[in-house]
C-alpha atoms as a PDB file:
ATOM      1  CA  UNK A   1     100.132  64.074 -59.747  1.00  0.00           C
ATOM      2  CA  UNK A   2     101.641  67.652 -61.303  1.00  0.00           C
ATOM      3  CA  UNK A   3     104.803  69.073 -59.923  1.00  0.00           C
ATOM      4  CA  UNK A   4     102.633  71.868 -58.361  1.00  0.00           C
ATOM      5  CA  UNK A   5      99.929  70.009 -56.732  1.00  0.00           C
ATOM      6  CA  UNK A   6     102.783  67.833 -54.949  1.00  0.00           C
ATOM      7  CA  UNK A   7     104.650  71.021 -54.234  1.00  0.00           C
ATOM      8  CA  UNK A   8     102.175  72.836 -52.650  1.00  0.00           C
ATOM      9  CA  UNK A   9     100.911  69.364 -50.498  1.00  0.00           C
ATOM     10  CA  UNK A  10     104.876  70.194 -49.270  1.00  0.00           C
ATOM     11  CA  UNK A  11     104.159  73.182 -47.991  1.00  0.00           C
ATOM     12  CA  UNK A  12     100.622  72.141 -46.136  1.00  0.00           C
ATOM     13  CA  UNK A  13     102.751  69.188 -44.332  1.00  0.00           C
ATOM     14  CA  UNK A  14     105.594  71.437 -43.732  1.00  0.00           C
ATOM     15  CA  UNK A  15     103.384  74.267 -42.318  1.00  0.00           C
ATOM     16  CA  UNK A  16     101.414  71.607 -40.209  1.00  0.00           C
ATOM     17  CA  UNK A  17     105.163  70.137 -38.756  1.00  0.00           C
ATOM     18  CA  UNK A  18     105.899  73.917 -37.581  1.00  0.00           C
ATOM     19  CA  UNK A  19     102.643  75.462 -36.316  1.00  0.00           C
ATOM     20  CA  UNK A  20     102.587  71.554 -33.905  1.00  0.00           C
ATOM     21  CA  UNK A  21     106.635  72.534 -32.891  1.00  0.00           C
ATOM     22  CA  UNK A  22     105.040  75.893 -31.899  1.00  0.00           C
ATOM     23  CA  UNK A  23     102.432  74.735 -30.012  1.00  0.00           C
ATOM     24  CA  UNK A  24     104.355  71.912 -27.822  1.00  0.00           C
ATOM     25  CA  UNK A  25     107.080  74.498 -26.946  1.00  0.00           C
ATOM     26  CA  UNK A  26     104.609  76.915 -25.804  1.00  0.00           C
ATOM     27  CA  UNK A  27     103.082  74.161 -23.863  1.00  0.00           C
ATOM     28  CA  UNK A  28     106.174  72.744 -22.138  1.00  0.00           C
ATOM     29  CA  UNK A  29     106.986  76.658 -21.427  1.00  0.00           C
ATOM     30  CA  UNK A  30     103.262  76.833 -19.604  1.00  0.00           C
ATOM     31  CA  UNK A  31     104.337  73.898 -17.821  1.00  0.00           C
ATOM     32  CA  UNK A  32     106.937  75.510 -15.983  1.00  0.00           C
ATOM     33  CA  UNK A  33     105.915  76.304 -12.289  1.00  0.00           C
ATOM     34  CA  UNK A  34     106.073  80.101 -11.632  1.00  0.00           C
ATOM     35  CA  UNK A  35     107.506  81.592  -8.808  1.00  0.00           C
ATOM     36  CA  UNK A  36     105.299  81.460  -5.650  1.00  0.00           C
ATOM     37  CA  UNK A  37     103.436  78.665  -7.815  1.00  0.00           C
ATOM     38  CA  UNK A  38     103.596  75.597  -5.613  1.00  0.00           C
ATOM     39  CA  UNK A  39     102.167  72.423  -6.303  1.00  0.00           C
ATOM     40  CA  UNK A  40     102.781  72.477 -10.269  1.00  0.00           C
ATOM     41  CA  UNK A  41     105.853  71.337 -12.364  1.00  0.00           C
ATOM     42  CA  UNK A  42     109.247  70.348 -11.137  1.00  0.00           C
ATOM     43  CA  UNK A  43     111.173  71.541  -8.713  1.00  0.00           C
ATOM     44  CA  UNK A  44     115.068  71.862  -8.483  1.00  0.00           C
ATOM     45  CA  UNK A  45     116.815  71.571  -5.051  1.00  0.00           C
ATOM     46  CA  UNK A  46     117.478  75.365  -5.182  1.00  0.00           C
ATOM     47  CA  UNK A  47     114.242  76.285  -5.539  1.00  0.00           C
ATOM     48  CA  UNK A  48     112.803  73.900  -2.947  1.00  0.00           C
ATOM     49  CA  UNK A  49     115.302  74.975  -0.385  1.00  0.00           C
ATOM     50  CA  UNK A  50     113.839  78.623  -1.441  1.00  0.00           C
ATOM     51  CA  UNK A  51     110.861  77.707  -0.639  1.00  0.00           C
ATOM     52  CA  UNK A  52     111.833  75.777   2.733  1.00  0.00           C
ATOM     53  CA  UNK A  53     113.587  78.775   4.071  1.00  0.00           C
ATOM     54  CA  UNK A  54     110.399  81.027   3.475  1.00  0.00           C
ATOM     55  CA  UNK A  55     107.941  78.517   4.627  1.00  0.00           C
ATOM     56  CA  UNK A  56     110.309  78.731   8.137  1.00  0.00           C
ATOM     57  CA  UNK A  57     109.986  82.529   8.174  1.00  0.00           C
ATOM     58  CA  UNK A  58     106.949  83.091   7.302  1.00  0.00           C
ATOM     59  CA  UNK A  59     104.656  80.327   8.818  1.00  0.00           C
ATOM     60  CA  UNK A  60     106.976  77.955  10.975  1.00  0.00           C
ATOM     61  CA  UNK A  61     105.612  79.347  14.700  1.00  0.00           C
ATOM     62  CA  UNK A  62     108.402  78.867  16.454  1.00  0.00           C
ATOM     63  CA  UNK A  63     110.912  80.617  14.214  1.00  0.00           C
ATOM     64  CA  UNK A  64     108.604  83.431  13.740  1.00  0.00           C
ATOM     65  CA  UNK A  65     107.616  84.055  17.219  1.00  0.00           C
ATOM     66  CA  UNK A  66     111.642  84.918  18.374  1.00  0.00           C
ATOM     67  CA  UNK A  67     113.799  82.968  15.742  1.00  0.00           C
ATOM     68  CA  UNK A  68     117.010  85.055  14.305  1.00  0.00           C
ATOM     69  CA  UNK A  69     120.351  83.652  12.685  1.00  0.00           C
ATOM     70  CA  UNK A  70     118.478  81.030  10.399  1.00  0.00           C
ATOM     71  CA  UNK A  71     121.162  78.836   8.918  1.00  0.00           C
ATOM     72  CA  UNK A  72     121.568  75.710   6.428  1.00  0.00           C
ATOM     73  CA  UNK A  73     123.455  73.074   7.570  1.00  0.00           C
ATOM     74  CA  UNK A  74     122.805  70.093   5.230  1.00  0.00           C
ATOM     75  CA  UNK A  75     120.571  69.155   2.526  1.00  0.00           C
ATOM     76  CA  UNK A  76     119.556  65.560   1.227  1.00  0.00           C
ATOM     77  CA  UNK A  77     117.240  64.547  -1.789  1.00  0.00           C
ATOM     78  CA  UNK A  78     114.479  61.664  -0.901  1.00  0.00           C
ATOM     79  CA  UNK A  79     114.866  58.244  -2.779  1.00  0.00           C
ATOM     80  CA  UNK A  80     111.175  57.964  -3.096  1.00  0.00           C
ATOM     81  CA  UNK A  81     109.001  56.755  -5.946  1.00  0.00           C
ATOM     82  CA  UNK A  82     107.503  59.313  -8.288  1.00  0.00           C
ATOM     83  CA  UNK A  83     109.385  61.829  -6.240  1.00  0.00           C
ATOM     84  CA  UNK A  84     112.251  63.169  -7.889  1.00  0.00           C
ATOM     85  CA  UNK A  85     111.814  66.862  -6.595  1.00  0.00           C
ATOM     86  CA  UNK A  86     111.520  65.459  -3.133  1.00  0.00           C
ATOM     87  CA  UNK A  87     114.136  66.977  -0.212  1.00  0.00           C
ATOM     88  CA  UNK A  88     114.733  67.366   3.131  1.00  0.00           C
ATOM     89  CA  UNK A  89     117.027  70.166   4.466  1.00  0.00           C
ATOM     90  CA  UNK A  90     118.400  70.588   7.947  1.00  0.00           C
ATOM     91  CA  UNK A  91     118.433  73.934   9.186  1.00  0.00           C
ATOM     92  CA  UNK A  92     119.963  75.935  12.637  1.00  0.00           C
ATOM     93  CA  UNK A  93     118.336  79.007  14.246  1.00  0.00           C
ATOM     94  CA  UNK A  94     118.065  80.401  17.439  1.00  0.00           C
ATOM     95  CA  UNK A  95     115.047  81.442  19.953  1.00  0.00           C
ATOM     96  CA  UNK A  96     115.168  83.861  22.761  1.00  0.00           C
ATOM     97  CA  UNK A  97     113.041  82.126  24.592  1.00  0.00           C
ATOM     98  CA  UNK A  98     112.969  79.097  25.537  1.00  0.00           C
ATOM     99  CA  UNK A  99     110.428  76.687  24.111  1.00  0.00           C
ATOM    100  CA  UNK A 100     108.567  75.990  21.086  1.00  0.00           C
ATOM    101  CA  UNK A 101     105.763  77.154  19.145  1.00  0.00           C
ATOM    102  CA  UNK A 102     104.451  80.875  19.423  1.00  0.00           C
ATOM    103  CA  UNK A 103     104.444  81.494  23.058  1.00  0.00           C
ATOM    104  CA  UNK A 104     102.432  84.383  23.512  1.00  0.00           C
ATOM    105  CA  UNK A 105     101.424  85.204  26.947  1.00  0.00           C
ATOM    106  CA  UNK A 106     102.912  81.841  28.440  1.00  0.00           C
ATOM    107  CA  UNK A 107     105.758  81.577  30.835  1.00  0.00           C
ATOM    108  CA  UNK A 108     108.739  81.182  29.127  1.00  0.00           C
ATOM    109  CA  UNK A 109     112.261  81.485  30.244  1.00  0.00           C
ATOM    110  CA  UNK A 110     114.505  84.690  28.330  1.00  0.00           C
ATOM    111  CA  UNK A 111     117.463  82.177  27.308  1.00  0.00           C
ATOM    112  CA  UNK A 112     119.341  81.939  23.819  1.00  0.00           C
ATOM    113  CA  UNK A 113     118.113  78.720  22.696  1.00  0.00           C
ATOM    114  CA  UNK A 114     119.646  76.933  19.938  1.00  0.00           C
ATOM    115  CA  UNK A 115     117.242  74.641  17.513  1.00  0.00           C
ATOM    116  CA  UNK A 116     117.649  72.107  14.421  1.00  0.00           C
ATOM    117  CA  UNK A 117     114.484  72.153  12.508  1.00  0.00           C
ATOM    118  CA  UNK A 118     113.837  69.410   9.421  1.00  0.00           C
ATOM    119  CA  UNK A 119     112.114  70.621   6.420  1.00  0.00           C
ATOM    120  CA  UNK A 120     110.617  68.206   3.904  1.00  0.00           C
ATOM    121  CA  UNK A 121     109.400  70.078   0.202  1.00  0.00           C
ATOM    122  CA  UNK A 122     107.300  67.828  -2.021  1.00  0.00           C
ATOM    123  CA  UNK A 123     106.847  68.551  -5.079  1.00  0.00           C
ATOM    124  CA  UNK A 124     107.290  72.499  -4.049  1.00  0.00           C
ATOM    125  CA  UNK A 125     105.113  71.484  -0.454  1.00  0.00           C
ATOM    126  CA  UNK A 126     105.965  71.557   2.273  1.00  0.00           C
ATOM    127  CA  UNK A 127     104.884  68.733   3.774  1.00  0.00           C
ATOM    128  CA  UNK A 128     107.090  68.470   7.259  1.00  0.00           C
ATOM    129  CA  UNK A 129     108.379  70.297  10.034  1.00  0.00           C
ATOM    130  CA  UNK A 130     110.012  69.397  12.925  1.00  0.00           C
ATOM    131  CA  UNK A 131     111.842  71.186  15.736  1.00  0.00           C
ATOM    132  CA  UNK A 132     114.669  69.364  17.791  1.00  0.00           C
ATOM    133  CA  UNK A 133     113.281  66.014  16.248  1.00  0.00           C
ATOM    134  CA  UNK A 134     110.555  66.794  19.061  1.00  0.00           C
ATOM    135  CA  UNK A 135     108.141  69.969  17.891  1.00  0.00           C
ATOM    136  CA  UNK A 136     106.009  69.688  14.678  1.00  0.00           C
ATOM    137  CA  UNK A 137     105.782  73.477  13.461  1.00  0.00           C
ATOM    138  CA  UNK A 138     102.302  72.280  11.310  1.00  0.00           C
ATOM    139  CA  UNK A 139     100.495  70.579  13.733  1.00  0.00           C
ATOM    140  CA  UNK A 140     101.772  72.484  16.790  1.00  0.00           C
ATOM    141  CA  UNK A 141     102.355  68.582  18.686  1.00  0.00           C
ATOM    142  CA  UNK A 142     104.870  67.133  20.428  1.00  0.00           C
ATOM    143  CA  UNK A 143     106.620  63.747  19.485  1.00  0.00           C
ATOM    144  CA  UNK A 144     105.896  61.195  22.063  1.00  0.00           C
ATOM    145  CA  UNK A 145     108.730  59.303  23.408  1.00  0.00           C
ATOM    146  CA  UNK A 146     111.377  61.910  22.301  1.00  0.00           C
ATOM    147  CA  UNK A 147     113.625  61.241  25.231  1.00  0.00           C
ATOM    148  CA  UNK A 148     115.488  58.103  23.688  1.00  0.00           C
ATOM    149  CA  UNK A 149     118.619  58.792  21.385  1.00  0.00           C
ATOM    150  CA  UNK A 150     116.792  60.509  18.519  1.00  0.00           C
ATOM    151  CA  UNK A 151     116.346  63.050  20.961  1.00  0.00           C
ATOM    152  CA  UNK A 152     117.937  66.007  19.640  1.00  0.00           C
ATOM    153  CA  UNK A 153     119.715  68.170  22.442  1.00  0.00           C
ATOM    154  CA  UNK A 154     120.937  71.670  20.156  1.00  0.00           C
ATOM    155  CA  UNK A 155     123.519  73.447  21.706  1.00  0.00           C
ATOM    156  CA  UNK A 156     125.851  76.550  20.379  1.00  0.00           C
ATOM    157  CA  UNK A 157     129.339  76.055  19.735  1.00  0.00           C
ATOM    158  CA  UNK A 158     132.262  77.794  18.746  1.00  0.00           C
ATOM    159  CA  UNK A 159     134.292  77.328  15.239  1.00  0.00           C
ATOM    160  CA  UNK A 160     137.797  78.885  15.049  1.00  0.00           C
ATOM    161  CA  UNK A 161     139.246  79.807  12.335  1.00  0.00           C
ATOM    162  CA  UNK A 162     141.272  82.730  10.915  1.00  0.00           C
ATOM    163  CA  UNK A 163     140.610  86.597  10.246  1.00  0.00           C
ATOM    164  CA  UNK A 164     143.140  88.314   8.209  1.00  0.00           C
ATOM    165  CA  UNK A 165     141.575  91.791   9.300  1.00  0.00           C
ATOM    166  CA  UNK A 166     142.254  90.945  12.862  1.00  0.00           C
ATOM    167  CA  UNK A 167     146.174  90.046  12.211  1.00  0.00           C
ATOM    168  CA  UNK A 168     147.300  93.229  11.189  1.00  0.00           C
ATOM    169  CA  UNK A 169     149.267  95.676  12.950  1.00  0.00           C
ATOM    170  CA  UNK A 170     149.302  99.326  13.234  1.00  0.00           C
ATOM    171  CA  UNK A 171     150.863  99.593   9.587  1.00  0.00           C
ATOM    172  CA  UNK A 172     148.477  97.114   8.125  1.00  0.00           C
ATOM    173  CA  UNK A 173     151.148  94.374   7.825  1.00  0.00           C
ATOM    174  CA  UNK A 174     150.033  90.647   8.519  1.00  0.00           C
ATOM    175  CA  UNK A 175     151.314  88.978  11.872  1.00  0.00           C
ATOM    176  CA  UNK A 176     150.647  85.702  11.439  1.00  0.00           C
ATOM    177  CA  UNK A 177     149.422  85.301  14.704  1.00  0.00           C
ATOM    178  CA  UNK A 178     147.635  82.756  16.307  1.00  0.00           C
ATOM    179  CA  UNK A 179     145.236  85.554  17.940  1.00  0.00           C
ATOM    180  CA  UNK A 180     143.881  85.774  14.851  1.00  0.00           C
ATOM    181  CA  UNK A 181     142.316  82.807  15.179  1.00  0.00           C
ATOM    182  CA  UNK A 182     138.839  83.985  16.397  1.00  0.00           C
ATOM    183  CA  UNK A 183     135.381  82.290  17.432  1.00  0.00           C
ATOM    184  CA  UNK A 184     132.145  82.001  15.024  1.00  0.00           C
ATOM    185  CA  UNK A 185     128.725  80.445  16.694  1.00  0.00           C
ATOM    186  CA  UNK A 186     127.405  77.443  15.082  1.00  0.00           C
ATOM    187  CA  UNK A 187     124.945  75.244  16.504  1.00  0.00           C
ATOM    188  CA  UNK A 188     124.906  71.698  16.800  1.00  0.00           C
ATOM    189  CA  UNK A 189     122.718  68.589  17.779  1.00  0.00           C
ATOM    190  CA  UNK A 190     124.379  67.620  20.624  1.00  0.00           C
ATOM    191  CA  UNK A 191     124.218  64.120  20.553  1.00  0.00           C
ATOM    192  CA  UNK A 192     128.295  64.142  19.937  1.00  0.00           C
ATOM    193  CA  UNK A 193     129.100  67.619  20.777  1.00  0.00           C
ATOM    194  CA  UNK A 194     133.201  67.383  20.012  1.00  0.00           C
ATOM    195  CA  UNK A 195     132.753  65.208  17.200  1.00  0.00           C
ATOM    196  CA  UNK A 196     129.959  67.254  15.705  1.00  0.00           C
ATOM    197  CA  UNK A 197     132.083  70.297  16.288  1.00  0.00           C
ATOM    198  CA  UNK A 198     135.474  69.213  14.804  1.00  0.00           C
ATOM    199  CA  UNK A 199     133.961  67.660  12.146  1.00  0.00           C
ATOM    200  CA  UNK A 200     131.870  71.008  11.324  1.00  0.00           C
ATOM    201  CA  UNK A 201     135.203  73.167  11.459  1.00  0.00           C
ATOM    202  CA  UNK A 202     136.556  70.977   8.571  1.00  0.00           C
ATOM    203  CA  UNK A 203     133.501  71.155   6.626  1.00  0.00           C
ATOM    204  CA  UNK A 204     134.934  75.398   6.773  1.00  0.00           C
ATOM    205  CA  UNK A 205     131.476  76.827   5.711  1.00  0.00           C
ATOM    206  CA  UNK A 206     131.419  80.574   6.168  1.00  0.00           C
ATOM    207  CA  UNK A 207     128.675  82.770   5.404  1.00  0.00           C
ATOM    208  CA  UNK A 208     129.154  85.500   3.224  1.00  0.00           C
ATOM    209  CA  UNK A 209     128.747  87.923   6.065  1.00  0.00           C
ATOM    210  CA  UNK A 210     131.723  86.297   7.876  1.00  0.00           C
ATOM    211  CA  UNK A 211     134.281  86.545   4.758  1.00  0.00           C
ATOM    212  CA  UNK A 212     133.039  90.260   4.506  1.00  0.00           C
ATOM    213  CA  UNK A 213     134.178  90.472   8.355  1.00  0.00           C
ATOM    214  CA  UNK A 214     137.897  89.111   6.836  1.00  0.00           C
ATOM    215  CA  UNK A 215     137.251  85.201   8.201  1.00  0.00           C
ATOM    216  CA  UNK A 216     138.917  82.568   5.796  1.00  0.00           C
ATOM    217  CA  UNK A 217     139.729  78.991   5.711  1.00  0.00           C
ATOM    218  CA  UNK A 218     141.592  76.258   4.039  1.00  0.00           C
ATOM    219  CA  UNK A 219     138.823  74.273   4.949  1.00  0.00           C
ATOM    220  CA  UNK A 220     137.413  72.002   3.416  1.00  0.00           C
ATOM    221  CA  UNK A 221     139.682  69.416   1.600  1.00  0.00           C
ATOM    222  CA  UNK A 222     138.071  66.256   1.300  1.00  0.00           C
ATOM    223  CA  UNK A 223     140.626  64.430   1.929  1.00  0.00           C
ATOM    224  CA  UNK A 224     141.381  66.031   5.303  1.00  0.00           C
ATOM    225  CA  UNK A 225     139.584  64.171   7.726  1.00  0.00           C
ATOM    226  CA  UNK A 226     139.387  62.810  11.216  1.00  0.00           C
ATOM    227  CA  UNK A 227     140.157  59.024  11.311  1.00  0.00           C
ATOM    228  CA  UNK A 228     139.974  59.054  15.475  1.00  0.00           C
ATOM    229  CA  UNK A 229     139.154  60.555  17.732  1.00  0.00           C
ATOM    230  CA  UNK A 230     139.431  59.958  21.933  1.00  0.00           C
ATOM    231  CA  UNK A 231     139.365  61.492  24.935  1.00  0.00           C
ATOM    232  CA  UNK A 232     140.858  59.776  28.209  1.00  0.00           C
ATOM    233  CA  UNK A 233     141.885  61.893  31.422  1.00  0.00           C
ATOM    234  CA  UNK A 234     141.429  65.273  29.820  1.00  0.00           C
ATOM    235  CA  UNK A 235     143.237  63.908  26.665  1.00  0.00           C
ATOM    236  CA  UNK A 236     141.600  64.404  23.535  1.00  0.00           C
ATOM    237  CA  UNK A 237     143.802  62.921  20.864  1.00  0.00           C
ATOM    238  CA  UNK A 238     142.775  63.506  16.957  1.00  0.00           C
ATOM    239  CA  UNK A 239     144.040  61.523  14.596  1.00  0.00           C
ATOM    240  CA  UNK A 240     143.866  62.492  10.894  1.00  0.00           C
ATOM    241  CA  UNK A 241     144.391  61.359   7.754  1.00  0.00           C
ATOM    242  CA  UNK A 242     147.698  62.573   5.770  1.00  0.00           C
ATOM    243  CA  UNK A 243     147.559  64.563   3.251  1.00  0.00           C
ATOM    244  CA  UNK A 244     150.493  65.269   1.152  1.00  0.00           C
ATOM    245  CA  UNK A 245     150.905  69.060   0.780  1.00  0.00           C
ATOM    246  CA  UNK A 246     148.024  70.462   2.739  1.00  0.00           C
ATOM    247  CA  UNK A 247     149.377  70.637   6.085  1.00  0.00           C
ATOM    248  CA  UNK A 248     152.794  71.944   5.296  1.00  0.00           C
ATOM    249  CA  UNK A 249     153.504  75.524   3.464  1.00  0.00           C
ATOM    250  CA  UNK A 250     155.502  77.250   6.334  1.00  0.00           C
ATOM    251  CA  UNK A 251     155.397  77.878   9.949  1.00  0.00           C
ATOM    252  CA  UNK A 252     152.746  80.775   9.327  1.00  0.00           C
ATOM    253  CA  UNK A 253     150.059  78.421   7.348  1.00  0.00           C
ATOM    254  CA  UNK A 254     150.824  75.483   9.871  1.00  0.00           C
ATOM    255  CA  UNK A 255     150.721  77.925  12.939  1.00  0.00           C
ATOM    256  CA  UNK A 256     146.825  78.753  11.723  1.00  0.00           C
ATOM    257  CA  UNK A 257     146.220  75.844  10.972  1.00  0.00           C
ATOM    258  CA  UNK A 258     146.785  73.919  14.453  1.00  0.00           C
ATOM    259  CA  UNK A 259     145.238  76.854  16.354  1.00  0.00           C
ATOM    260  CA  UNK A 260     141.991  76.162  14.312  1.00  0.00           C
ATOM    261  CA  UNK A 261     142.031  72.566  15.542  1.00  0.00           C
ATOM    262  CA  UNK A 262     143.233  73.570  19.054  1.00  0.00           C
ATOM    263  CA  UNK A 263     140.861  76.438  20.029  1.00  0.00           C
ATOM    264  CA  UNK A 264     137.795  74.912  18.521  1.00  0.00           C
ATOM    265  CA  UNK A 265     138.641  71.613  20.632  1.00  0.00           C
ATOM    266  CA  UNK A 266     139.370  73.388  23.481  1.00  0.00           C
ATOM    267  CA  UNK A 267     136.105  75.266  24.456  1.00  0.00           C
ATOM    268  CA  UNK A 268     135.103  71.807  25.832  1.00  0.00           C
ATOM    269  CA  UNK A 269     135.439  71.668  29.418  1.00  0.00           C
ATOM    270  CA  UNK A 270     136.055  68.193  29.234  1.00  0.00           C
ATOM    271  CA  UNK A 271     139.304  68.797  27.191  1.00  0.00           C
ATOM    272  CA  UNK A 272     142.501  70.043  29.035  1.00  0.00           C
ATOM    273  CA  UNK A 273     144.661  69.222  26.344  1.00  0.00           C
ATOM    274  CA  UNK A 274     145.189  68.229  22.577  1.00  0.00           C
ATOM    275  CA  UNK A 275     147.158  65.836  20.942  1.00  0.00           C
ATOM    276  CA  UNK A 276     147.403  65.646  17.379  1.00  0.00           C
ATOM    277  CA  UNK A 277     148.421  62.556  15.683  1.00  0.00           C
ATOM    278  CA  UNK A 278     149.969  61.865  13.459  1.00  0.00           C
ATOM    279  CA  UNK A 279     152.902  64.267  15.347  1.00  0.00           C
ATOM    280  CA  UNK A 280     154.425  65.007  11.903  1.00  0.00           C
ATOM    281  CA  UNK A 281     151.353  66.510  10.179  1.00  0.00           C
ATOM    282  CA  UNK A 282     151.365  70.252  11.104  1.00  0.00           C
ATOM    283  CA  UNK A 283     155.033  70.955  11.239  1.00  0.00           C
ATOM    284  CA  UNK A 284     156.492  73.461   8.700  1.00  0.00           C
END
């Protein structure tokens, strides 16, 4: 074989190799689900939450008949076979009515009502929704038999925690003042409604409307957690874990902190007073 024949037989194979490269990167590209495109490709957990949260406002009929203050409170991927874009997210909202569904021209009672709904996205579906563990938003049913313990029971509560625009005085200079220490409404499942609640104010997830408002938090530090809890005779007592450093800093960090804890535990009826164990950990 001549040196040109073999060179140009070179070329061909090397032409071939790039026009195929070509081709499979277009192809992978057309792969690629487009936005509003559901059914088709894979789906990150940002993208199915996306498409979650507008599934809720557009088509879920309870959240669209008087729903407001949609929230996320927790999102889980699905150990399933041949489902790797597979999740379910938790989400908190409000009606002002009572009751679910749409409830046009029925009786209802004109009450802030607080919800959990469950979303499942599959493969970019969504393929579940349920109110209060009790409503199904696609099928418009209700679960049977939802008065046992997965009986959800949502109810609003109040998070404490501090707003720097609220602890200045008339010259703008910080206090440091436990009056600072102001309410946000969160809602809950209510099966352990002080657990649920304490536990949420150290998970410290404000919205970005809230830090806008001047609300901030040394929350969350993994670490930081509640090890006990009980409440006896108006007693609650919290017990924590120690962490070296984080509850210490000075009598004005340690001042917000424990008013956090306090207030928030504190809406309860139930609890006339708090103890805080161990008795060392928010001292200066």
């Amino acid at each position: 074989m001549n040196k040109k024949l073999m060179i140009g037989l070179v070329v061909l194979v090397l032409v071939g190799l790039g026009s195929y490269f070509v081709w499979a990167g277009s192809g992978s590209e057309n792969n690629k689900p487009e936005p509003g495109v559901k059914g088709q490709g894979f789906y990150t957990e940002q993208e199915s939450l996306t498409i979650a949260e507008q599934w809720i406002q557009e088509e879920s009929p309870t959240y669209t008949y008087d729903g407001f203050d949609l929230a996320v409170k927790e999102t889980r991927g699905l150990d399933m076979v041949d489902c790797e874009d597979c999740y379910e997210f938790d989400f908190s909202f409000k009606s002002r009515h009572g009751g679910f569904g749409d409830r046009e021209g029925k009786m209802v009672t004109q009450a802030i009502t607080p919800h959990l709904m469950t979303v499942r996205v599959e493969h970019g579906e969504v393929t579940m929704a349920l109110t209060d563990n009790e409503f199904n938003e696609m099928t418009g049913e209700v679960r049977q038999g939802g008065q046992g313990v997965d009986r959800l029971q949502p109810r609003e509560v109040k998070l404490f925690y501090y707003n720097q625009e609220a602890d200045k005085d008339s010259q703008g200079n910080i206090e440091c003042s436990s009056n600072a220490v102001l309410p946000l409404d969160r809602v809950i499942s209510g099966q352990e409604p002080i657990r649920e609640t304490m536990e949420l104010l150290l998970q410290g997830e404000l919205r970005p409307t809230e830090e806008d408002q001047g609300f901030s938090t040394e929350f969350p530090n993994p670490e930081f957690r509640i090890k006990d809890m009980q409440l006896q005779d108006g007693v609650l007592t919290l017990t924590f874990s120690e962490v070296p450093g984080f509850t210490s800093g000075g009598s004005c960090r340690v001042t917000l902190l424990r008013a956090q804890v306090e207030k928030t535990a504190l809406q309860f009826p139930e609890v006339e007073e708090v103890k805080i164990r161990p008795v060392s950990i928010f001292q200066p």
